[in-house]
Protein backbone atom coordinates (compact mmCIF):
# COMPACT_ATOMS: atom_id res chain seq x y z
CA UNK A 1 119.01 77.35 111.49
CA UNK A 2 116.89 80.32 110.32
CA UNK A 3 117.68 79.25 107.04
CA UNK A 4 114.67 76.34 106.90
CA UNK A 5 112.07 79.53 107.41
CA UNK A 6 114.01 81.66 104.93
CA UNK A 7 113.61 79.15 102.54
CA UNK A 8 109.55 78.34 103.29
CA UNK A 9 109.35 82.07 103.21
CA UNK A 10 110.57 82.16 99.37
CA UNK A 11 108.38 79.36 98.41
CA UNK A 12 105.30 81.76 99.86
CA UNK A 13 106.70 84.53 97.41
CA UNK A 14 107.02 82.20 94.51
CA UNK A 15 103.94 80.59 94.91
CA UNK A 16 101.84 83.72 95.28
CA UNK A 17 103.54 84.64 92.19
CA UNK A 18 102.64 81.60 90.35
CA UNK A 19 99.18 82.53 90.87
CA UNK A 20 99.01 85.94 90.22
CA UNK A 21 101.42 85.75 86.70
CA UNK A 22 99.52 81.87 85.85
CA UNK A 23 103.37 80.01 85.86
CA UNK A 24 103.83 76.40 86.33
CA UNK A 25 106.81 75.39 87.03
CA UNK A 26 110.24 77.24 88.20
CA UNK A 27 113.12 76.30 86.47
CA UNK A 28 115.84 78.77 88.18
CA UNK A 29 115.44 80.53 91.90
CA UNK A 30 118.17 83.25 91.68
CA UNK A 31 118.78 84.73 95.46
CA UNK A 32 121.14 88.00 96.38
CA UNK A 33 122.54 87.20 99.73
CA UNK A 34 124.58 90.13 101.15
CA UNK A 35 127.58 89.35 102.99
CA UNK A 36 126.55 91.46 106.10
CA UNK A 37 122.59 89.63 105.88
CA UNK A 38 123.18 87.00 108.64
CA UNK A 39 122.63 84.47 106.10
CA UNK A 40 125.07 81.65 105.69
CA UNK A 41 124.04 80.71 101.40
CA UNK A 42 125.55 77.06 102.39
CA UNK A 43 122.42 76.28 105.14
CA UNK A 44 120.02 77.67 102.08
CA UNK A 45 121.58 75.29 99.53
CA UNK A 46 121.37 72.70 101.96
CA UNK A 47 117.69 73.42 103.23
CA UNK A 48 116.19 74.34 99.77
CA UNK A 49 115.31 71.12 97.67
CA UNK A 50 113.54 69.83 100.65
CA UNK A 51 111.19 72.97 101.18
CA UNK A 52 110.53 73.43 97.48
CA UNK A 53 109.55 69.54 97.33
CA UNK A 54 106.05 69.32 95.97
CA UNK A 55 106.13 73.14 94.85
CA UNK A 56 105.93 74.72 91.82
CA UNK A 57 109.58 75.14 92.42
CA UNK A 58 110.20 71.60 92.79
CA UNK A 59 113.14 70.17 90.44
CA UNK A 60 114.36 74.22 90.61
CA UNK A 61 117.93 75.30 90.82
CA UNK A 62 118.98 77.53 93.29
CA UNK A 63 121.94 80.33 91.93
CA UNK A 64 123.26 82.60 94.75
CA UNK A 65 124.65 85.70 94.21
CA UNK A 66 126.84 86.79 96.84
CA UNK A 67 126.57 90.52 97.68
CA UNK A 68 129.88 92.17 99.56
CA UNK A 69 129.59 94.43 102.68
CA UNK A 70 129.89 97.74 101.75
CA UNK A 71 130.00 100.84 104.06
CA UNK A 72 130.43 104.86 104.47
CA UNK A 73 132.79 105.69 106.79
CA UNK A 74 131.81 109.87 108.45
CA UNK A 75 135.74 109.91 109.97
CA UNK A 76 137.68 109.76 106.68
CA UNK A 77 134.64 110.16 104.10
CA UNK A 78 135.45 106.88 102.00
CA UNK A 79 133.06 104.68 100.95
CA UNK A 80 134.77 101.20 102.19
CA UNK A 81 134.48 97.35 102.44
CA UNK A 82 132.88 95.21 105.17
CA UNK A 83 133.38 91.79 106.03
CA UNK A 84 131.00 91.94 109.53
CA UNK A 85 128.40 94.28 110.41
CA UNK A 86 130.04 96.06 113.39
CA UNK A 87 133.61 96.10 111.61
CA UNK A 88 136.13 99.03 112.07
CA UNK A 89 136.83 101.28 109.09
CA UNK A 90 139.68 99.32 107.53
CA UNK A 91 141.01 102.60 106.68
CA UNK A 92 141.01 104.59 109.68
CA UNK A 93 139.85 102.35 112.30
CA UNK A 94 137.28 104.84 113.57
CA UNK A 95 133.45 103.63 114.45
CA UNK A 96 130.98 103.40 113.46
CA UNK A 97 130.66 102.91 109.77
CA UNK A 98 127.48 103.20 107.97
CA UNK A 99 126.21 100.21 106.40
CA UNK A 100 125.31 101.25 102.36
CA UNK A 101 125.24 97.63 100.88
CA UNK A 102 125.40 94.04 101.78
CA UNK A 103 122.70 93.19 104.31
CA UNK A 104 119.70 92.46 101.61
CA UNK A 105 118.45 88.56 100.93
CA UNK A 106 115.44 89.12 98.21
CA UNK A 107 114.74 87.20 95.00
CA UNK A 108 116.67 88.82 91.78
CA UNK A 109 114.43 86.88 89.37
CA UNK A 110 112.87 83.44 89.17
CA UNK A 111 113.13 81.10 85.32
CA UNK A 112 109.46 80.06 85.10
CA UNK A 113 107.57 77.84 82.35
């Protein structure tokens, strides 16, 4: 479960931003999880009030905001949506399609006292 090091890796991003902006406490994490990320947002529910025990984050509620898999397809020029990575063009079944959205997991803005 890569999700355990995801997590410890946005308590190292919140806490270095505790220091440099002087915050004490985060009240709200807010995550973007694309669809195509290789992130299942269930494992970082389940793995985040345990890493951010003891943090400045600790007590901190975790909103996900779920990003769909978008694409380009070259074959029939439409901009189209993606439910895996190496999907087919729904449209034209022709490969590959170009991945345009949907594979990002960064911090869209932290609640902080």
């Amino acid at each position: 479960m890569h999700e355990l090091s995801l997590c410890e890796s946005v308590l190292q991003l919140i806490e270095q931003q505790a220091q440099s902006a002087q915050f004490q406490q985060v009240k709200t994490v807010c995550l973007e999880i694309g669809q195509l990320s290789g992130v299942d947002a269930e494992a970082m529910r389940f793995c985040f009030d345990s890493v951010m025990r003891g943090s400045v984050a600790d007590q901190a509620v975790l909103e996900i905001i779920d990003v769909a898999g978008q694409g380009w397809c070259p074959h029939c020029a439409q901009t189209v949506a993606l439910q895996l990575r190496y999907d087919a063009c729904p449209n034209c079944g022709q490969f590959p399609v170009q991945i345009k959205d949907g594979e990002q997991m960064r911090i869209k803005h932290l609640e902080v006292v």
